[in-house]
Protein backbone atom coordinates (compact mmCIF):
# COMPACT_ATOMS: atom_id res chain seq x y z
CA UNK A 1 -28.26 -105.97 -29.52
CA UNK A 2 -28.66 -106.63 -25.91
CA UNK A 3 -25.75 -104.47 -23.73
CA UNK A 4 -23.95 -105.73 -20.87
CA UNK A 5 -25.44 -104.63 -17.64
CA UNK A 6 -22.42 -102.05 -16.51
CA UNK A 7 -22.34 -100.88 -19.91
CA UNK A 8 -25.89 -99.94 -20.12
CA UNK A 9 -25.75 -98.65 -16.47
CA UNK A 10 -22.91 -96.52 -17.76
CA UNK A 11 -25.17 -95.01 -20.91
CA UNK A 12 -27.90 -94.63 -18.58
CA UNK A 13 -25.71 -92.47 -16.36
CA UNK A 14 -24.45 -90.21 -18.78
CA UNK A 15 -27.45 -89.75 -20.57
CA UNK A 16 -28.83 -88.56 -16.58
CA UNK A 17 -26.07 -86.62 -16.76
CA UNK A 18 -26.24 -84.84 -20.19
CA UNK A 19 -30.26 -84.27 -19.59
CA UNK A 20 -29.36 -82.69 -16.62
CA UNK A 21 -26.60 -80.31 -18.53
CA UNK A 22 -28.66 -79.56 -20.35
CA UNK A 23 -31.42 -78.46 -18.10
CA UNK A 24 -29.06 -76.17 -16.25
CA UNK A 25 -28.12 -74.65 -19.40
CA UNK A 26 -30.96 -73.63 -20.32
CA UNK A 27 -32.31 -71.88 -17.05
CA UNK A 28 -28.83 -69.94 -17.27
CA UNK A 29 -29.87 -68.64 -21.20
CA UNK A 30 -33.36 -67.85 -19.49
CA UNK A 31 -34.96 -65.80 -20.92
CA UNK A 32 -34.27 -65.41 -24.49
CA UNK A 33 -37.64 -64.27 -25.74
CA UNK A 34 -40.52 -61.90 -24.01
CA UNK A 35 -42.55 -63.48 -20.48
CA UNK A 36 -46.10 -62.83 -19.70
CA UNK A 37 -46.95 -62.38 -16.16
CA UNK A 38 -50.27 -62.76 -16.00
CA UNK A 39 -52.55 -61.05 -13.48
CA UNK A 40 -56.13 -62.21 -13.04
CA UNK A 41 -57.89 -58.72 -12.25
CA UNK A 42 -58.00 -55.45 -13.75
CA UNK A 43 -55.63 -52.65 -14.75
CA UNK A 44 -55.15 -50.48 -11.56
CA UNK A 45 -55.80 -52.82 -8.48
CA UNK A 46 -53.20 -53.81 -6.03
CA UNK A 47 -52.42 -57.44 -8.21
CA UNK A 48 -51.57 -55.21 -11.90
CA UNK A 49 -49.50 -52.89 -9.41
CA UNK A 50 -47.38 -55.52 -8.06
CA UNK A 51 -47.47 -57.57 -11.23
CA UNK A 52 -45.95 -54.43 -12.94
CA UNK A 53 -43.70 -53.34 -10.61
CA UNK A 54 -42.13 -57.09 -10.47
CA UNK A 55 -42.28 -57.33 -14.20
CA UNK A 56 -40.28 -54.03 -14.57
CA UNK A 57 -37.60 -55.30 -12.26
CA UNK A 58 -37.13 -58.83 -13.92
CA UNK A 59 -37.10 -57.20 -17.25
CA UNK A 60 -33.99 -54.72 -16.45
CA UNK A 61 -32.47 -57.22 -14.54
CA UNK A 62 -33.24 -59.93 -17.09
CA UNK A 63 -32.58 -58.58 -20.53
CA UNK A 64 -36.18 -59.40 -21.94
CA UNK A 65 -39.79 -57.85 -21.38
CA UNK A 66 -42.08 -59.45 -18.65
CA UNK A 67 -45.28 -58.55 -20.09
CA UNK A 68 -48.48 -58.22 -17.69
CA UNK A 69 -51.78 -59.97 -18.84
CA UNK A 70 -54.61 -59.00 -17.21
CA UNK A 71 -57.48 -61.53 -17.29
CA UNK A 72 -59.89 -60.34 -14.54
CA UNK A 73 -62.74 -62.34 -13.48
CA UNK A 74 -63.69 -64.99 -10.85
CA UNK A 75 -61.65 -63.50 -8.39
CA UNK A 76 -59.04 -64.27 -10.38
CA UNK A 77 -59.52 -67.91 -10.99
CA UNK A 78 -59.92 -67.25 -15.18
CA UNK A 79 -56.24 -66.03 -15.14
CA UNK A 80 -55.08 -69.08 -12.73
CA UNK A 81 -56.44 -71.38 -15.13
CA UNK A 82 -54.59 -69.99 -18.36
CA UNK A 83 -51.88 -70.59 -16.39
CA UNK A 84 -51.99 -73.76 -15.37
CA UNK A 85 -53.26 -74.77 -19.16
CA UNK A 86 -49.93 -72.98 -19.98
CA UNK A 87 -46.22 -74.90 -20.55
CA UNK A 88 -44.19 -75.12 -17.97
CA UNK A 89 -41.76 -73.78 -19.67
CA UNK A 90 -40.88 -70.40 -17.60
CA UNK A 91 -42.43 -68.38 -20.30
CA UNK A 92 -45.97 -67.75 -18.93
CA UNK A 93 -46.03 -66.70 -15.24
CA UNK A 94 -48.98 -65.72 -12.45
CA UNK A 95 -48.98 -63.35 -10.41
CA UNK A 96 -50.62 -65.14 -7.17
CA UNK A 97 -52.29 -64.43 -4.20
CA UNK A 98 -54.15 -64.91 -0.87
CA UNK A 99 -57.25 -65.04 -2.77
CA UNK A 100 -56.01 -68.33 -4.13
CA UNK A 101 -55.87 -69.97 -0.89
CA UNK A 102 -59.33 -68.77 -0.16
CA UNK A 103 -60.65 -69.79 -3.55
CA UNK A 104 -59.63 -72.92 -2.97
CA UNK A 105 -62.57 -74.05 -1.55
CA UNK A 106 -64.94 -70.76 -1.90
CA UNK A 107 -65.65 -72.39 -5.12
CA UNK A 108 -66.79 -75.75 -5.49
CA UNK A 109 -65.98 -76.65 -9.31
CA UNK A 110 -62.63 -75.03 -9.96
CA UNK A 111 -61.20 -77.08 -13.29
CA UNK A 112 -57.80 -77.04 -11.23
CA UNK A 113 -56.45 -77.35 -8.26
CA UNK A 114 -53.98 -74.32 -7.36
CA UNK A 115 -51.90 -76.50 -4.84
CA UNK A 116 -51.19 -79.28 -7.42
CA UNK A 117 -51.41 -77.13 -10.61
CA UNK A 118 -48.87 -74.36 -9.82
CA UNK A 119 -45.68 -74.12 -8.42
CA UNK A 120 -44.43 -71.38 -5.95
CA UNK A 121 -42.07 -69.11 -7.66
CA UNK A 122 -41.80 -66.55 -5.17
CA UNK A 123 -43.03 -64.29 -2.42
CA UNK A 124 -43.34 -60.27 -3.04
CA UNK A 125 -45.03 -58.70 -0.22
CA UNK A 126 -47.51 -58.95 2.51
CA UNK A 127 -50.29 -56.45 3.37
CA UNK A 128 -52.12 -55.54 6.24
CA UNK A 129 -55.83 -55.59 6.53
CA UNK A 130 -57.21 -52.52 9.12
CA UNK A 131 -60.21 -53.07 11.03
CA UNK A 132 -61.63 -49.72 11.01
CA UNK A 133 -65.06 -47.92 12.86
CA UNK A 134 -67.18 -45.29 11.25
CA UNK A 135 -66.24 -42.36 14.14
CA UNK A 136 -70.02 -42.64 15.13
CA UNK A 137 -69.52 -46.01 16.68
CA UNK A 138 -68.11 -45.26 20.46
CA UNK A 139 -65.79 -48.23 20.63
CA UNK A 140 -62.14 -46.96 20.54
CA UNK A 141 -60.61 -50.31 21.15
CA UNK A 142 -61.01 -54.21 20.48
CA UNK A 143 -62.36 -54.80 23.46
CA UNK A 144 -64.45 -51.81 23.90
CA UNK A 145 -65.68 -52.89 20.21
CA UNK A 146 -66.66 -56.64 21.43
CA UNK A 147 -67.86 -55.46 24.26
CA UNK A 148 -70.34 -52.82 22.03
CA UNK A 149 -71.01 -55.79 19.31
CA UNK A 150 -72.21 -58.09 22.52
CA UNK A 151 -74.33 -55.48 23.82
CA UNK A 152 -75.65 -54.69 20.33
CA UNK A 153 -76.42 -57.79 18.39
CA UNK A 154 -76.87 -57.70 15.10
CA UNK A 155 -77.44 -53.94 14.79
CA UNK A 156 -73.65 -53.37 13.63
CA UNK A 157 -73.11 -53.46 9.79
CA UNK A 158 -69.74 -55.25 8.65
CA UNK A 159 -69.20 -53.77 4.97
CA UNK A 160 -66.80 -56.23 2.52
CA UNK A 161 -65.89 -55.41 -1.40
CA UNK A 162 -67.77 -58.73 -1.72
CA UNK A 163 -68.69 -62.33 -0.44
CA UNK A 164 -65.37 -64.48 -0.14
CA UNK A 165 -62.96 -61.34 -0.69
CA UNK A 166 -60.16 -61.57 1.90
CA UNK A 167 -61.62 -58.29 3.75
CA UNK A 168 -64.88 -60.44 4.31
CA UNK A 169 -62.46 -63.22 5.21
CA UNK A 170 -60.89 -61.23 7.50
CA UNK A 171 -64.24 -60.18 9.28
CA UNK A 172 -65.49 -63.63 9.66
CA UNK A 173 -62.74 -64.66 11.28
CA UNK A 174 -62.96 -61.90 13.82
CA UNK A 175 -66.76 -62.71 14.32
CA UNK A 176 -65.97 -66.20 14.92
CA UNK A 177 -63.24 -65.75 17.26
CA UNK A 178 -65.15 -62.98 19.58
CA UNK A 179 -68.58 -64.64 19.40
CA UNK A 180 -69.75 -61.08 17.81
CA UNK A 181 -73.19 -60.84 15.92
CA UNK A 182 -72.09 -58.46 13.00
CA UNK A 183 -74.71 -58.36 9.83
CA UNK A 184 -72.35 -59.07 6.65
CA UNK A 185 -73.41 -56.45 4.16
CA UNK A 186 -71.01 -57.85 0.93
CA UNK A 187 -71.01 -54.42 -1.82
CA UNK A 188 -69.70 -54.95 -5.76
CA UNK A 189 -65.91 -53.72 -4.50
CA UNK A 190 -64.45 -51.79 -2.23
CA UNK A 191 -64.93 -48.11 -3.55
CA UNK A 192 -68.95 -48.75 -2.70
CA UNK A 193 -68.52 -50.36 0.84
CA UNK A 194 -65.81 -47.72 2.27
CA UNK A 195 -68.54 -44.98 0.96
CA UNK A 196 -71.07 -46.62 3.23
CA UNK A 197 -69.30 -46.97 5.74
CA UNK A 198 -68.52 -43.42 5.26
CA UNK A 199 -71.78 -42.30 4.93
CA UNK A 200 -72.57 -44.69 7.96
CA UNK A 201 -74.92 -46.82 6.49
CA UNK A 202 -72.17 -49.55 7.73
CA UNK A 203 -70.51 -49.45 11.21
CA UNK A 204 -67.64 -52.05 10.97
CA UNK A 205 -65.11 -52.92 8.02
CA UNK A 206 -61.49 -55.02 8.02
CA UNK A 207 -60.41 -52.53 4.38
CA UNK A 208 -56.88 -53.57 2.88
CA UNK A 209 -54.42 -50.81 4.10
CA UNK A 210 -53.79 -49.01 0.71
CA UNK A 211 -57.74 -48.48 0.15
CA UNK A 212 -58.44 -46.57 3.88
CA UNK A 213 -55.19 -44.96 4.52
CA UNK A 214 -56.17 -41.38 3.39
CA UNK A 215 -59.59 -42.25 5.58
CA UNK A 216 -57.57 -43.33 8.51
CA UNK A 217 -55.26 -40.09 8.40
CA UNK A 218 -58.23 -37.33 7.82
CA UNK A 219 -60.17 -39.17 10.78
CA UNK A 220 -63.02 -40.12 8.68
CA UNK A 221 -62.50 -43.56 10.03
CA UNK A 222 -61.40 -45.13 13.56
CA UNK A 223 -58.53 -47.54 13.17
CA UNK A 224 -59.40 -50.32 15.72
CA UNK A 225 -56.19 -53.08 15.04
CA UNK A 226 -54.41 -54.17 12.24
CA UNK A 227 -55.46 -57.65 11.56
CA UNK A 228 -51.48 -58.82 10.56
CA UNK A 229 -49.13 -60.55 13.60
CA UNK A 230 -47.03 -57.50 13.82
CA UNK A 231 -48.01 -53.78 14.10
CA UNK A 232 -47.63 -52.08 10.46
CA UNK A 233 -44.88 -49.29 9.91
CA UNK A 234 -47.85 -47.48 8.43
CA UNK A 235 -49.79 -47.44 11.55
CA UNK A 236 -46.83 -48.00 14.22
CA UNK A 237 -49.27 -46.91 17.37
CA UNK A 238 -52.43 -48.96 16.33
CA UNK A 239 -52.49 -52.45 17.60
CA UNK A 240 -52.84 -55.82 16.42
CA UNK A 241 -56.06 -57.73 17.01
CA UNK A 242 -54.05 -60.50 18.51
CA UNK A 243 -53.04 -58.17 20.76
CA UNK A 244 -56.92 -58.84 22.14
CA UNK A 245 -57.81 -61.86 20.42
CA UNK A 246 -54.94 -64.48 20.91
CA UNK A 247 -53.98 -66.50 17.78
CA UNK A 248 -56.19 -64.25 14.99
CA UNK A 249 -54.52 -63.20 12.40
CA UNK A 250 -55.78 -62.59 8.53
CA UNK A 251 -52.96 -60.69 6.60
CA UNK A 252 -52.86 -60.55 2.57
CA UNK A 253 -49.89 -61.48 0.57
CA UNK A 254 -48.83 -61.85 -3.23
CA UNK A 255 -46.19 -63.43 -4.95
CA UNK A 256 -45.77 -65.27 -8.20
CA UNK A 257 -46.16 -68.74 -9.41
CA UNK A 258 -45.91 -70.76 -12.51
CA UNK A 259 -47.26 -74.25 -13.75
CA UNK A 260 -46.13 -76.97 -12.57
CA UNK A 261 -43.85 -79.02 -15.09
CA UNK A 262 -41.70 -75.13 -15.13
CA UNK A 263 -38.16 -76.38 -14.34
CA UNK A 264 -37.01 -76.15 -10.88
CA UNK A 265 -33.81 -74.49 -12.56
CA UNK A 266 -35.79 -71.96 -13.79
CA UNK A 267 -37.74 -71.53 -10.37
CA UNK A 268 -34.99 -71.09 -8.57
CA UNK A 269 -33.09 -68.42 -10.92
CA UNK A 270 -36.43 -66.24 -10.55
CA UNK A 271 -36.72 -66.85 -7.02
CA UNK A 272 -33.21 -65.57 -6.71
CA UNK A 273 -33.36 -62.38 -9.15
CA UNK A 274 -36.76 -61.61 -7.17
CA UNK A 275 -35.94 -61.75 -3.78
CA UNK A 276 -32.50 -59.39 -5.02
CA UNK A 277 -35.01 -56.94 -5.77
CA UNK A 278 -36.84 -57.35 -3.24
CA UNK A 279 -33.75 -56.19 -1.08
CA UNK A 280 -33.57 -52.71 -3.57
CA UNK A 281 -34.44 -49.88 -1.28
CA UNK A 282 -36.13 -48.81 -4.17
CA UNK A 283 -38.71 -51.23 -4.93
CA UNK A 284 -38.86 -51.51 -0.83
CA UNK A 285 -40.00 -48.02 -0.95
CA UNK A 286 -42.56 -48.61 -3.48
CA UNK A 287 -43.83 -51.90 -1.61
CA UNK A 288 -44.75 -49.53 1.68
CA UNK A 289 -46.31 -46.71 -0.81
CA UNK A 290 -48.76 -49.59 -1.24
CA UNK A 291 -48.93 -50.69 2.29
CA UNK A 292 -47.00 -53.74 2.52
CA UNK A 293 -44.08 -55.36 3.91
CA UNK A 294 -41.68 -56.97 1.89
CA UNK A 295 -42.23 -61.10 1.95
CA UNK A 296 -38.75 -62.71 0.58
CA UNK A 297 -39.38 -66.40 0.94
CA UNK A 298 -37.58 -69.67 -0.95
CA UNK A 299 -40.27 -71.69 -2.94
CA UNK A 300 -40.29 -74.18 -0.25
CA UNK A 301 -41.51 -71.99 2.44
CA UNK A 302 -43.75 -69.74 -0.29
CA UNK A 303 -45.58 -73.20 -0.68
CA UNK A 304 -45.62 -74.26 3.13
CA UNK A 305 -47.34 -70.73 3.67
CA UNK A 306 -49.79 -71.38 0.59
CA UNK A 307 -50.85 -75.02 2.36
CA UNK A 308 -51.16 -73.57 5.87
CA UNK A 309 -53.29 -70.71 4.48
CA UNK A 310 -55.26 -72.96 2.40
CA UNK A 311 -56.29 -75.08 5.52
CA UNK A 312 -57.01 -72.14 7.09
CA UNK A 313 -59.42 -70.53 4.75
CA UNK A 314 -60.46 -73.66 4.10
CA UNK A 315 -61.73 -74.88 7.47
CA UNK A 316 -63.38 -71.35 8.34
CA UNK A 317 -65.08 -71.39 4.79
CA UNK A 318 -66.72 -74.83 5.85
CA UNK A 319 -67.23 -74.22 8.80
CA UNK A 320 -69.33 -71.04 8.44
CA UNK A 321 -70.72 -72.71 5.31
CA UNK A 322 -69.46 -69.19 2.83
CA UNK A 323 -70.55 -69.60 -0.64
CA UNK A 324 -69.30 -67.43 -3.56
CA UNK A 325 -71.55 -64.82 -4.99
């Protein structure tokens, strides 16, 4: 039977109308059975810590457990991929980072593409990267540094936990910028470099803040800068390289995404009941234990900073031809 025109405009309406009921319905009974968060590296590093300590928080405030997955490897690209193979259905979750944006194009045959494949739930935190001096290296500034590196070429060591990793990142950037000859030395993590550099068989490191801060505060190592836009509360009297170096700036970040059909009811309820705790002096507390600042974004600006960082990395990658290990 073929229906009048206003008649079937009228069915198509409500039918619009009832599927979009219905959406909203179901974000507000979200969740009614257990989440997994999954986070792409091992038990103990900074991504399981903030994985946890967000999972903990949604599950009290949520009424059902967020359970953290850890699938290390490739940098965390094997636990992107689950996630993007997973249903978008709010019930499998990823706990992201700045060494997606980077992995973008660090590897060349990724079987997703993180921009496309996940949607930005939500920002947690961002954390400073310290460029740091083994004390036998007589440059106690930026510029006394550049100055040393110029004088020196290639005789100062740069230490990373690895080739790609945002401390290397961080390093090339600063190389770039200054026209400093630094010799990358990339190590199997960053326990092994920051022991070098120690032990000064490397001169020059950009560490994440929660891995040097006991060095910093004995003296073992020479804070230089902070390589974030602002100072850190950690470090209020050490400088940023910008301060120096106009317009450098290589600060870490996580937050959490999910794939991409995941309702945008759904993203927006965990957007909201994350960024409330990101407000709880208590979870703020824990957040500068680890050396960061608390990042509360809406999903539109979480994924405006994931495109801008991802032309970022992805230019300077390119350019200086990096290749993953």
């Amino acid at each position: 039977m073929k229906l009048p025109r206003r008649e079937f405009l009228c069915l198509a309406a409500g039918a619009a109308a009832l599927s979009a009921a219905s959406r909203i319905a179901w974000a507000q009974a979200y969740p009614s059975r257990p989440v997994s968060l999954v986070a792409g590296f091992a038990p103990g590093g900074g991504v399981d810590i903030t994985a946890r300590l967000i999972g903990q928080w949604l599950s009290e405030r949520l009424g059902q457990q967020f359970v953290i997955e850890n699938r290390p490897g490739a940098a965390g690209n094997i636990g992107t991929e689950a996630v993007v193979r997973a249903r978008g259905d709010g019930y499998t979750l990823l706990l992201v980072g700045s060494f997606n944006t980077i992995n973008a194009t660090l590897y060349d045959r990724l079987n997703f593409n993180f921009i496309r494949d996940i949607a930005p739930v939500a920002s947690v935190m961002r954390y400073p990267y310290v460029m740091v001096v083994n004390p036998s290296v007589p440059a106690k500034s930026i510029p006394e540094l550049i100055a040393y590196a110029k004088a020196n070429p290639g005789k100062l060591n740069m230490a990373s936990p690895g080739t790609g990793t945002g401390d290397h990142i961080a390093g090339e950037l600063f190389k770039m910028m200054t026209g400093v000859n630094m010799v990358h030395v990339p190590y199997r993590g960053a326990a092994p470099a920051l022991t070098d550099l120690l032990g000064n068989q490397a001169q020059v490191m950009f560490p994440s803040m929660p891995s040097s801060i006991q060095y910093i505060r004995a003296g073992q190592l020479r804070a230089l800068a902070v390589v974030t836009a602002t100072r850190s509360d950690m470090l209020p009297d050490i400088p940023t390289v910008a301060e120096f170096v106009p317009g450098y700036e290589a600060g870490s970040w996580y937050g959490v995404g999910a794939p991409k059909a995941t309702p945008a009811e759904i993203i927006d309820k965990l957007n909201k009941e994350i960024n409330a705790g990101l407000a709880d002096p208590k979870i703020k507390a824990r957040l500068a234990n680890l050396g960061g600042d608390v990042l509360a974004l809406s999903p539109a600006d979480f994924s405006k900073l994931i495109a801008d960082e991802t032309e970022k990395w992805g230019k300077l990658i390119r350019t200086l031809n990096i290749k993953a290990e």
